[in-house]
C-alpha atoms as a PDB file:
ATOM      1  CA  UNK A   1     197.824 -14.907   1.479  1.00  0.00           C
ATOM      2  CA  UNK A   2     194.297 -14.068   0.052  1.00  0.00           C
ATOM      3  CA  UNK A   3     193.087 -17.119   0.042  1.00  0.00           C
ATOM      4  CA  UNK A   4     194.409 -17.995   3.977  1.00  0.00           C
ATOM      5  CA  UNK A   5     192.053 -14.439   4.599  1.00  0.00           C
ATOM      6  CA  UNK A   6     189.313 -15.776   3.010  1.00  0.00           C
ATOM      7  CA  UNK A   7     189.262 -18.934   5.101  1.00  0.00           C
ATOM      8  CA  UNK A   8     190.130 -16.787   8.069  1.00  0.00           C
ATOM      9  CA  UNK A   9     186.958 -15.018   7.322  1.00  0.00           C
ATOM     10  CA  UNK A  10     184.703 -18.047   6.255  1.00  0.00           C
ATOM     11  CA  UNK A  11     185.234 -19.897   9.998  1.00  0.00           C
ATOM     12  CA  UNK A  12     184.132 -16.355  11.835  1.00  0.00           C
ATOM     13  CA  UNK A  13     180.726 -16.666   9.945  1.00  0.00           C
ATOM     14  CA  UNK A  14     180.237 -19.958  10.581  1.00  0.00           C
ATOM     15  CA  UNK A  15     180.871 -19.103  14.079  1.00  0.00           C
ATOM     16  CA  UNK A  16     178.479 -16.030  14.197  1.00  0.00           C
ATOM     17  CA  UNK A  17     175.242 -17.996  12.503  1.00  0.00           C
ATOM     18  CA  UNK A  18     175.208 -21.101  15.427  1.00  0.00           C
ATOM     19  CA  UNK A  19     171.837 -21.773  16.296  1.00  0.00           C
ATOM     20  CA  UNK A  20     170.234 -19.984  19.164  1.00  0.00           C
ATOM     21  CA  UNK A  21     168.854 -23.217  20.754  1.00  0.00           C
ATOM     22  CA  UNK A  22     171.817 -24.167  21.102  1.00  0.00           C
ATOM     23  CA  UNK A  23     172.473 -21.015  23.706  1.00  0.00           C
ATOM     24  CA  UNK A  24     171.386 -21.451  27.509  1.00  0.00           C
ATOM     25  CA  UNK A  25     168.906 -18.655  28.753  1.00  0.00           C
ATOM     26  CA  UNK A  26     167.934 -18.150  32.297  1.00  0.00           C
ATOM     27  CA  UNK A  27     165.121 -15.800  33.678  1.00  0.00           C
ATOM     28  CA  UNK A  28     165.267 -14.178  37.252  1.00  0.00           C
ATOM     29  CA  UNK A  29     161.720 -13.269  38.335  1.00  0.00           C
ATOM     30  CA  UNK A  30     161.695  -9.868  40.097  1.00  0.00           C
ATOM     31  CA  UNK A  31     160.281  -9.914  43.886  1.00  0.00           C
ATOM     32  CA  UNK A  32     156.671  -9.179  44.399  1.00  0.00           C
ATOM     33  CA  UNK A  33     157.688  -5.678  46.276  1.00  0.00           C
ATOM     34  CA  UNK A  34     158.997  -4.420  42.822  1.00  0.00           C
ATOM     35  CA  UNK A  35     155.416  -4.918  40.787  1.00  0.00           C
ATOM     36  CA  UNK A  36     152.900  -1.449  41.974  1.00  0.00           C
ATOM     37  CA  UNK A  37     149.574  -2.655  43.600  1.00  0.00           C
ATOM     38  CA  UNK A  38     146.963  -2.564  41.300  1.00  0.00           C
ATOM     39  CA  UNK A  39     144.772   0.712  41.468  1.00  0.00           C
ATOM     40  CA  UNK A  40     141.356  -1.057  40.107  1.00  0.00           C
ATOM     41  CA  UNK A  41     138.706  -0.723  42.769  1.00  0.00           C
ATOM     42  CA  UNK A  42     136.630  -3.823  43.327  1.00  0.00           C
ATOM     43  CA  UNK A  43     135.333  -3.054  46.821  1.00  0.00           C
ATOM     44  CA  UNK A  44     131.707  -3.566  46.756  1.00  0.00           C
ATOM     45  CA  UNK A  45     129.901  -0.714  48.563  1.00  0.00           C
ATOM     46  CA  UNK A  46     126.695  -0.939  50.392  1.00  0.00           C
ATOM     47  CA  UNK A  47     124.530   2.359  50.883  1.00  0.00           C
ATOM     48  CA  UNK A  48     124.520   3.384  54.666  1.00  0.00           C
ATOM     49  CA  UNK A  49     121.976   6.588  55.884  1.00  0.00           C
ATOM     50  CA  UNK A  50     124.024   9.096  56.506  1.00  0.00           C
ATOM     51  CA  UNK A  51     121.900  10.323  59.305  1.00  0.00           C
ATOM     52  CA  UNK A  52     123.683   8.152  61.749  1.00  0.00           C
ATOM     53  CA  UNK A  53     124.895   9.565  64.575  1.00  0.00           C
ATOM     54  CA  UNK A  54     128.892   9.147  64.779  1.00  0.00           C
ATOM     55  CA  UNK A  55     129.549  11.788  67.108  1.00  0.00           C
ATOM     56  CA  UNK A  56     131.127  11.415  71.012  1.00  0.00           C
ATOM     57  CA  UNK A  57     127.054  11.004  71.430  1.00  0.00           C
ATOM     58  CA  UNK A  58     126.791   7.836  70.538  1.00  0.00           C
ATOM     59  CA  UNK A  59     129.994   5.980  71.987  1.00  0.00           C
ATOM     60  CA  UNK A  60     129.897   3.629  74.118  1.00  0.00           C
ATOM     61  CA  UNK A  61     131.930   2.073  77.238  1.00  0.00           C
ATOM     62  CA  UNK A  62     132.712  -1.611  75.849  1.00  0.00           C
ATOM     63  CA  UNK A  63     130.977  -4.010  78.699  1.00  0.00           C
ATOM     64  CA  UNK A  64     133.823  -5.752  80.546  1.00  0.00           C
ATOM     65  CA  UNK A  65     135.483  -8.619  78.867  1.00  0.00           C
ATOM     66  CA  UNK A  66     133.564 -12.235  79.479  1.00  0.00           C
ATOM     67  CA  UNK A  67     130.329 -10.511  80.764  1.00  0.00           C
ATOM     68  CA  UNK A  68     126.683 -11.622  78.999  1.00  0.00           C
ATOM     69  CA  UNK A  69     126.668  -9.090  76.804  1.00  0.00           C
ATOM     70  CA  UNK A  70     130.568  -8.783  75.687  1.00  0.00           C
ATOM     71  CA  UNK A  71     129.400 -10.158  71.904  1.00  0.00           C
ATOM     72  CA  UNK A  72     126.328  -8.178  70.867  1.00  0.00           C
ATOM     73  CA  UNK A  73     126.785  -4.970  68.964  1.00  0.00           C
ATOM     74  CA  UNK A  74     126.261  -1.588  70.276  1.00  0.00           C
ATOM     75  CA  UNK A  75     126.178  -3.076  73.834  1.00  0.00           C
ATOM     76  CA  UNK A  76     127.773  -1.339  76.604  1.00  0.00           C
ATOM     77  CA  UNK A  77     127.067   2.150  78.510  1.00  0.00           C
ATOM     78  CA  UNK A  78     127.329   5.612  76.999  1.00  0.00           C
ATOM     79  CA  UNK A  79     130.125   7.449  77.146  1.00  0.00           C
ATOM     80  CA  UNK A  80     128.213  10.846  77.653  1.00  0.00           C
ATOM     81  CA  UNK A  81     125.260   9.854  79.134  1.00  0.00           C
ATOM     82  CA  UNK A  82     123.707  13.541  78.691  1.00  0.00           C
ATOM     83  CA  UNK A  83     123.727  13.248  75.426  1.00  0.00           C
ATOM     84  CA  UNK A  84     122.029   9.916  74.110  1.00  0.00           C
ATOM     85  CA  UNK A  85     120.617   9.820  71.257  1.00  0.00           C
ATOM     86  CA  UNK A  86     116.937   9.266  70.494  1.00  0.00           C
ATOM     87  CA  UNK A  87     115.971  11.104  73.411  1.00  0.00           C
ATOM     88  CA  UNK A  88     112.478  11.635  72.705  1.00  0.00           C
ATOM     89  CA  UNK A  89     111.859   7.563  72.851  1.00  0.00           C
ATOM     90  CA  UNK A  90     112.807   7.479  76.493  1.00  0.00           C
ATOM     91  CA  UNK A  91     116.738   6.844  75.752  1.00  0.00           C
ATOM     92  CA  UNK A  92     118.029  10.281  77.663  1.00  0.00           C
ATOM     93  CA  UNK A  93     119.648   9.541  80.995  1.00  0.00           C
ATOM     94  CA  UNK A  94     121.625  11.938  81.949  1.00  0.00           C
ATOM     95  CA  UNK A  95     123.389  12.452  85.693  1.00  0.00           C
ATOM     96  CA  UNK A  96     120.691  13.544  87.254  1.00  0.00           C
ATOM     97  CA  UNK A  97     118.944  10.317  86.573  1.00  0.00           C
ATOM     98  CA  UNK A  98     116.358   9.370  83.924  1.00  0.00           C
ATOM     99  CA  UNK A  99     115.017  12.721  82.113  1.00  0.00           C
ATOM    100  CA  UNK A 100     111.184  13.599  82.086  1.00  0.00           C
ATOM    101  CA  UNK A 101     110.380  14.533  77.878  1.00  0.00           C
ATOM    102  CA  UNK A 102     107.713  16.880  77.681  1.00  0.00           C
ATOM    103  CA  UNK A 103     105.672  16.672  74.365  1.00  0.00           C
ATOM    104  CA  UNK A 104     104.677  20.485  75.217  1.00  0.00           C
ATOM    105  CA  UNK A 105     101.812  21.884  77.300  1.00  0.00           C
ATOM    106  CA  UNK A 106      98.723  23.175  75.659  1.00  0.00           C
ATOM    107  CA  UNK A 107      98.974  26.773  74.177  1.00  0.00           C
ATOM    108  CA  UNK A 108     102.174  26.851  74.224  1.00  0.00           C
ATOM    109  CA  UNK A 109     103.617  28.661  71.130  1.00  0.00           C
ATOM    110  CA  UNK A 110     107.353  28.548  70.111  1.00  0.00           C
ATOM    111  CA  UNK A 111     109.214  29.899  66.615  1.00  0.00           C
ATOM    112  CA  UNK A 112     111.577  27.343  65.841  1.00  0.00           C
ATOM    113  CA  UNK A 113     114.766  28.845  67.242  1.00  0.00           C
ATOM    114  CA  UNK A 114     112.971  30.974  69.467  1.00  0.00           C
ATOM    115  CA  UNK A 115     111.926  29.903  73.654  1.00  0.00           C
ATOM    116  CA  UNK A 116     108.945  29.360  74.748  1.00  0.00           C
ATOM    117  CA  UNK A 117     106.533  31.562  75.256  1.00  0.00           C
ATOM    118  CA  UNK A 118     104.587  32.602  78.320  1.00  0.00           C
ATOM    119  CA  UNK A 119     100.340  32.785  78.393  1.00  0.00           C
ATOM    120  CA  UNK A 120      97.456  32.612  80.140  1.00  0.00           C
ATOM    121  CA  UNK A 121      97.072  29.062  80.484  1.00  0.00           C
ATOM    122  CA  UNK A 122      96.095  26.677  83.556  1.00  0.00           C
ATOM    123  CA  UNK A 123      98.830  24.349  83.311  1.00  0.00           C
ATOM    124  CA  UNK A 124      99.896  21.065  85.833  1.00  0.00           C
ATOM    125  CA  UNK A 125     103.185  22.203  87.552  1.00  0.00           C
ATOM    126  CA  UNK A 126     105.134  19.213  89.226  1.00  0.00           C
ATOM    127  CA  UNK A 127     106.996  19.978  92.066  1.00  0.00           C
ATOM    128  CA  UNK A 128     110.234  17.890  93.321  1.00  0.00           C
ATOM    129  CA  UNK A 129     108.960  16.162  96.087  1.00  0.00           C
ATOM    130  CA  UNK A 130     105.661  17.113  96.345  1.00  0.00           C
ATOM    131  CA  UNK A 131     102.159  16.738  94.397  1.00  0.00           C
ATOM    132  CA  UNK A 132     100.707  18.566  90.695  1.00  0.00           C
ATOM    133  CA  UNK A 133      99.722  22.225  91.777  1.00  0.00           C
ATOM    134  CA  UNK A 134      96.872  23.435  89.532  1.00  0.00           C
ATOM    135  CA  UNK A 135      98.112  27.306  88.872  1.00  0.00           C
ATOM    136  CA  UNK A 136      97.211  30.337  86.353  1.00  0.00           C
ATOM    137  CA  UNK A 137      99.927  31.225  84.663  1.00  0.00           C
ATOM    138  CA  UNK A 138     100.210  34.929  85.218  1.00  0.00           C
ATOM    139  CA  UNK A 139      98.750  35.083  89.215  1.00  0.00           C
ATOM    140  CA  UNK A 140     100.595  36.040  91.919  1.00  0.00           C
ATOM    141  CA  UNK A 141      99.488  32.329  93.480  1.00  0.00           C
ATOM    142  CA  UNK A 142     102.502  31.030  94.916  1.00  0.00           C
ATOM    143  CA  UNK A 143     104.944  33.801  95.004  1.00  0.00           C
ATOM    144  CA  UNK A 144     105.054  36.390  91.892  1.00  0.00           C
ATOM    145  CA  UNK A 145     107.877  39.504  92.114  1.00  0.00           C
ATOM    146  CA  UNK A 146     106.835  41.399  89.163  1.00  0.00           C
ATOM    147  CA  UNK A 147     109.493  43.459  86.806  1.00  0.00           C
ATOM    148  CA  UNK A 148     108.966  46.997  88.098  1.00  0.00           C
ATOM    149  CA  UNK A 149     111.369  50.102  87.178  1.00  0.00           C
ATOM    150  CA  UNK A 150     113.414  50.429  90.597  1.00  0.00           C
ATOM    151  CA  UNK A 151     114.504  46.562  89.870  1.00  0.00           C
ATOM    152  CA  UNK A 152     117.071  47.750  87.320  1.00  0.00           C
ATOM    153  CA  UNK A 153     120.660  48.444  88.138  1.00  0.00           C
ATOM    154  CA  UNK A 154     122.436  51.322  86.072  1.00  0.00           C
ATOM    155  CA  UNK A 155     124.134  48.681  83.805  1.00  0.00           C
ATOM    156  CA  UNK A 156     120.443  48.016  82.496  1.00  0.00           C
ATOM    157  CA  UNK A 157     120.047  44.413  84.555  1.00  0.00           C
ATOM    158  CA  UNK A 158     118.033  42.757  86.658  1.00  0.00           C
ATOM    159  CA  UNK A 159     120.545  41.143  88.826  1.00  0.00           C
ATOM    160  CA  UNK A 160     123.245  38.255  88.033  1.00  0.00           C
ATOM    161  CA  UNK A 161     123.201  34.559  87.960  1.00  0.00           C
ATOM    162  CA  UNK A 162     126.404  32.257  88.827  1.00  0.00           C
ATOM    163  CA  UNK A 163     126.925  28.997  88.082  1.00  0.00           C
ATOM    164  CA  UNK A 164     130.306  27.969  89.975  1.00  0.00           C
ATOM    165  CA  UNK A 165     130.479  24.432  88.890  1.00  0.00           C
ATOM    166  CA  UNK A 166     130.601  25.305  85.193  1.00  0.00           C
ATOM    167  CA  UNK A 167     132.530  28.835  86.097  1.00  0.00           C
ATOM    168  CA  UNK A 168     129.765  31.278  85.326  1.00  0.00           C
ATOM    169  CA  UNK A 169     128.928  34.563  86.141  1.00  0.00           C
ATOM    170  CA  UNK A 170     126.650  36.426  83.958  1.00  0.00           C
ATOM    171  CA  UNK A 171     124.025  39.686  83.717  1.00  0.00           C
ATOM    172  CA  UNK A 172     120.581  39.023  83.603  1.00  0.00           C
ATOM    173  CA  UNK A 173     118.229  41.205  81.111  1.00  0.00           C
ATOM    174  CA  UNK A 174     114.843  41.269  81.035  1.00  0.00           C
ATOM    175  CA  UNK A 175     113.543  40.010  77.501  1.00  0.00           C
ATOM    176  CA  UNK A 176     114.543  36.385  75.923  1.00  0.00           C
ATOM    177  CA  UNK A 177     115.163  38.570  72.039  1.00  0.00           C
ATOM    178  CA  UNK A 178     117.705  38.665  70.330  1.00  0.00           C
ATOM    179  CA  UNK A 179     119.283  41.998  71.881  1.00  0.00           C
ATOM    180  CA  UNK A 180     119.045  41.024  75.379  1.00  0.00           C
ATOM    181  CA  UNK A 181     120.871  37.479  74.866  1.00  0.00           C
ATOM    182  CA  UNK A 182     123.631  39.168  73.365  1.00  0.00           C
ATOM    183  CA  UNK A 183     124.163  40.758  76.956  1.00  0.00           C
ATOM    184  CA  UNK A 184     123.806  37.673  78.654  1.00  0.00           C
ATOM    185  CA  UNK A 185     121.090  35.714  79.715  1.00  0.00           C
ATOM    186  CA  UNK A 186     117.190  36.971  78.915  1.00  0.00           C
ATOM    187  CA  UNK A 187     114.413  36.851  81.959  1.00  0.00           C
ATOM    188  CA  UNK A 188     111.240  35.235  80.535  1.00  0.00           C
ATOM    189  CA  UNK A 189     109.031  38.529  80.325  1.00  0.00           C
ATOM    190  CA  UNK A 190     105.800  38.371  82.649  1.00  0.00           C
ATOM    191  CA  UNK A 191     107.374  35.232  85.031  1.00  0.00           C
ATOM    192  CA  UNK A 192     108.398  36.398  88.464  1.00  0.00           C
ATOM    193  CA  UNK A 193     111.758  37.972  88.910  1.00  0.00           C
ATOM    194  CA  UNK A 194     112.105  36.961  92.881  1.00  0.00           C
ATOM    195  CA  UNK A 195     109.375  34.802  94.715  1.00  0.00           C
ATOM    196  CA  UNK A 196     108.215  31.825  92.929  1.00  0.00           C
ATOM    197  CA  UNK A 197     109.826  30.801  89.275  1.00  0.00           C
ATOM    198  CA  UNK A 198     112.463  32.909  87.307  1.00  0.00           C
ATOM    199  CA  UNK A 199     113.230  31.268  84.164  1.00  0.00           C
ATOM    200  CA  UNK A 200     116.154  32.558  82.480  1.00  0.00           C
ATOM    201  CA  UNK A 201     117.522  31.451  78.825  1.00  0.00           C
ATOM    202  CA  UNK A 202     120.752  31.901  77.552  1.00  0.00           C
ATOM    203  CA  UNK A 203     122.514  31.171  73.852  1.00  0.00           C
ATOM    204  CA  UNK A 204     124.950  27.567  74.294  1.00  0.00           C
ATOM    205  CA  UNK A 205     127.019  29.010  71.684  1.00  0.00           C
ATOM    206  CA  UNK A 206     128.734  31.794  69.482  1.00  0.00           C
ATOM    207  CA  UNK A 207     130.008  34.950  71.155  1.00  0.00           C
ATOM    208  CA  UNK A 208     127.462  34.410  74.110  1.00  0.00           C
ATOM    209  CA  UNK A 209     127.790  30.636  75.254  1.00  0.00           C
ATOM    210  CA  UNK A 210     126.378  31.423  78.878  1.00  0.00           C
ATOM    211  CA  UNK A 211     124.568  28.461  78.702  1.00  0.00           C
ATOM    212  CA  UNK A 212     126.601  26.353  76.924  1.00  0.00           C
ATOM    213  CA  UNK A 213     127.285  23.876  79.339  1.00  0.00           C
ATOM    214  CA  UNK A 214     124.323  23.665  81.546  1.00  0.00           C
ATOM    215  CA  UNK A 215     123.210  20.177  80.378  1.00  0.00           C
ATOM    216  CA  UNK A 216     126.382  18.624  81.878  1.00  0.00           C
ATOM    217  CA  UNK A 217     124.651  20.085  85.861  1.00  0.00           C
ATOM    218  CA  UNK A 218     124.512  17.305  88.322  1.00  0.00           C
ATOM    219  CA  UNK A 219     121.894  16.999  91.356  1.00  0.00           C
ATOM    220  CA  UNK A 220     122.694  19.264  93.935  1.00  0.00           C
ATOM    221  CA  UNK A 221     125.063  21.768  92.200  1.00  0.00           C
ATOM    222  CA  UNK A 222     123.986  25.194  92.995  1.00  0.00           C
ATOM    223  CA  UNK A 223     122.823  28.498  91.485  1.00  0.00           C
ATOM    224  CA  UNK A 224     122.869  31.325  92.706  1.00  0.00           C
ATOM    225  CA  UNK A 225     120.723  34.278  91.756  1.00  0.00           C
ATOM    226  CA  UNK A 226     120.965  38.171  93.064  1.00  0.00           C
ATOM    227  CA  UNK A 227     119.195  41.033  92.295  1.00  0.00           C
ATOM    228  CA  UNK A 228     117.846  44.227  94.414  1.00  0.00           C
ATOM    229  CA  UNK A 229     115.879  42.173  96.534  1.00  0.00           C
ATOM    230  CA  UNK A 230     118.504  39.982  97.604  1.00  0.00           C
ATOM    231  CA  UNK A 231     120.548  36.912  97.090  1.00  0.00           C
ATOM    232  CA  UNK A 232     119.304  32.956  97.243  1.00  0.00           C
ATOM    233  CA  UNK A 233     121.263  30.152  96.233  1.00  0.00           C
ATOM    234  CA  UNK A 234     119.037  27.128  94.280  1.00  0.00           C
ATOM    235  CA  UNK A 235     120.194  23.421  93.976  1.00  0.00           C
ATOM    236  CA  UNK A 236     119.647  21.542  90.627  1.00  0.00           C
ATOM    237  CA  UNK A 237     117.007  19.350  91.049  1.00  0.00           C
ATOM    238  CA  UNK A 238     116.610  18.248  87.569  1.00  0.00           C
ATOM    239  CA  UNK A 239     118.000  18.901  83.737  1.00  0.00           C
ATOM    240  CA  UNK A 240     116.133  17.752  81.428  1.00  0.00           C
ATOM    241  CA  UNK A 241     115.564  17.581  77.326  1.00  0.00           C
ATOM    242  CA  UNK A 242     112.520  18.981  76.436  1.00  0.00           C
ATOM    243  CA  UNK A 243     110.786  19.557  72.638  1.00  0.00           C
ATOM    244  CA  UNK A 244     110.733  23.125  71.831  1.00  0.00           C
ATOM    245  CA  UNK A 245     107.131  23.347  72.268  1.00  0.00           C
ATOM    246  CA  UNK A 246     107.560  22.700  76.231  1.00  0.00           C
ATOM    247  CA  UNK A 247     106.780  25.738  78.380  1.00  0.00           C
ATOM    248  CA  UNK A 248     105.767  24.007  81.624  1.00  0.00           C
ATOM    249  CA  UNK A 249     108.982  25.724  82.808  1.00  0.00           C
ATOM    250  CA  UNK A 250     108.138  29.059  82.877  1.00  0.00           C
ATOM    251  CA  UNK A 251     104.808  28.933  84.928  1.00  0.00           C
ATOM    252  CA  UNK A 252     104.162  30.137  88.387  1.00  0.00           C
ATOM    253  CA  UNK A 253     105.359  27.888  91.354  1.00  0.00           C
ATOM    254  CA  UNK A 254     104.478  27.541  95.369  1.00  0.00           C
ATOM    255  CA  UNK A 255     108.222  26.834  95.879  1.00  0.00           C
ATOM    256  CA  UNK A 256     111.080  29.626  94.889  1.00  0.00           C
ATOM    257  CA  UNK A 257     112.966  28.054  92.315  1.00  0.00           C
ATOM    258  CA  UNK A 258     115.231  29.249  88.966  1.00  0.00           C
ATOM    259  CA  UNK A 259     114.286  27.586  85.544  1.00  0.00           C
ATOM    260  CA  UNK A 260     117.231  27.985  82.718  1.00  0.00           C
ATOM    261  CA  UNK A 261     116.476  26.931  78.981  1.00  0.00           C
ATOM    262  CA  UNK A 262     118.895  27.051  76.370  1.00  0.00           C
ATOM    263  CA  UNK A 263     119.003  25.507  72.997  1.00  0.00           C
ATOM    264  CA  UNK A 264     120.609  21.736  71.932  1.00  0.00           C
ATOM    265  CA  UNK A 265     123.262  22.308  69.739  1.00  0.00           C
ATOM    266  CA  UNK A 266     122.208  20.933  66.247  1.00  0.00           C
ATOM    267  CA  UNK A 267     118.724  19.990  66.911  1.00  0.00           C
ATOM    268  CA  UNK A 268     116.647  23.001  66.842  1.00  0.00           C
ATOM    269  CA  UNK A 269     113.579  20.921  67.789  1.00  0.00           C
ATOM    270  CA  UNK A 270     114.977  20.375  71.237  1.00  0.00           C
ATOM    271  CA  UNK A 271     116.063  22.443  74.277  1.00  0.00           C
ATOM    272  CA  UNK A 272     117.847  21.590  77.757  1.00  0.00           C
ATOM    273  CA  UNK A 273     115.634  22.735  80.500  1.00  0.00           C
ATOM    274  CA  UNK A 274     117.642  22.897  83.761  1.00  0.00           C
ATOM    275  CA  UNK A 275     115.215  23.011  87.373  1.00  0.00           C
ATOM    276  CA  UNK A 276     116.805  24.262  90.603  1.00  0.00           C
ATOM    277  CA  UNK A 277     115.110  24.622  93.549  1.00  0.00           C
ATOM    278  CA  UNK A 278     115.387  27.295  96.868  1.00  0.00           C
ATOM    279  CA  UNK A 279     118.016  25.933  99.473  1.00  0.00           C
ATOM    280  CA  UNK A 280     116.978  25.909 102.814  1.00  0.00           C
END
């Protein structure tokens, strides 16, 4: 019986120590979506200025499909033509049509963030549709309604300008500081208040935005203007991008007309200057 165990036992070990090549093994690779993606980095990066302008600015309509100039890179029309880029190299068109850039008249001063300032001067005005008119800032040549006490109403303004294409109605103070804007918009002191040129300025944003979206005017919208002396309504004749040095808006003018400056939102070197002239 023992010995019939013992052989019993002998035959499982023999069993148990067969060679493993003589065993069949076979591998399944796992599918690719089980492996991770690797997380090493080998995208080569090229430096770029980071000046560029990316904004709604610089878009552009895509030029129709076919045409000349369907392959070439930043081809096509601007999406907000207002707003072009590089406008001091002649590249502002806005919908007025093609914008005059004034490099600034001579004596003008201007604080950056400030508006121009009015002086003494003999400056070239250009008037729509008519020839350069040689006048002293500061005469009453041309129609000049000076600022006088009986001008204010009891709120403390000088009258109130409306815009009805861009929806706006606002008080008019005398002063272009920091107190009157915060009213509404600021009279240029010493320009007329009636006959001739007002200029007005106004903030484009913040708690006062009065003036926020004068740059988007077209040819022909009106203004109108009213104050103790009466009521006109002006047509926009031109809006334009000016450098911050630029004052030919606020001097004296044969024609009755409303200049409105405001500043261009993120280039304090700049300002929209927005002409409109005396219908009728």
């Amino acid at each position: 019986m023992k010995i019939r165990s013992f052989l019993l036992a002998m035959m499982l070990c023999a069993l148990c120590v067969t060679q493993a090549s003589a065993l069949e093994y076979t591998f399944d690779a796992p599918e690719d979506y089980l492996f991770g993606q690797p997380t090493s980095d080998d995208t080569i990066y090229e430096w770029e200025n980071p000046n560029v302008d990316r904004s709604k600015n610089a878009a552009l309509i895509a030029p129709g499909f076919g045409s000349p100039t369907s392959y070439l890179p930043g081809s096509g029309e601007y999406l907000t033509p207002n707003l072009v880029p590089g406008a001091l190299n002649g590249g502002l068109v806005n919908q007025v049509g093609s914008a005059n850039i004034n490099g600034g008249t001579t004596g003008s001063s201007v604080i950056p963030g400030q508006y121009p300032s009015v002086n003494g001067n003999v400056t070239m005005t250009q008037i729509p549709g008519g020839s350069p008119t040689n006048i002293a800032q500061g005469s009453t040549t041309g129609g000049y309604t000076e600022v006088t006490s009986d001008l204010y109403y009891s709120n403390g303004s000088l009258g109130t300008l409306k815009i009805p294409s861009i929806g706006l109605t606002v008080g008019v103070y005398e002063g272009t500081g920091s107190a009157p804007l915060l009213k509404g918009a600021g009279h240029f002191t010493n320009t007329s208040i009636w006959d001739g040129n007002v200029a007005l300025a106004g903030h484009n944003r913040g708690v006062r935005n009065d003036f926020g979206k004068i740059h988007t005017l077209n040819a022909g919208d009106t203004i109108t203007l009213t104050t103790k002396l009466g009521t006109r309504t002006y047509a926009v004749a031109s809006v334009e991008k000016v450098s911050v040095n630029d004052s030919s808006g606020t001097a004296p003018t044969t024609d009755n007309r409303v200049t409105l400056y405001t500043c261009v939102m993120n280039q304090p070197e700049y300002r929209w200057k927005v002409t409109a002239i005396q219908q009728g």
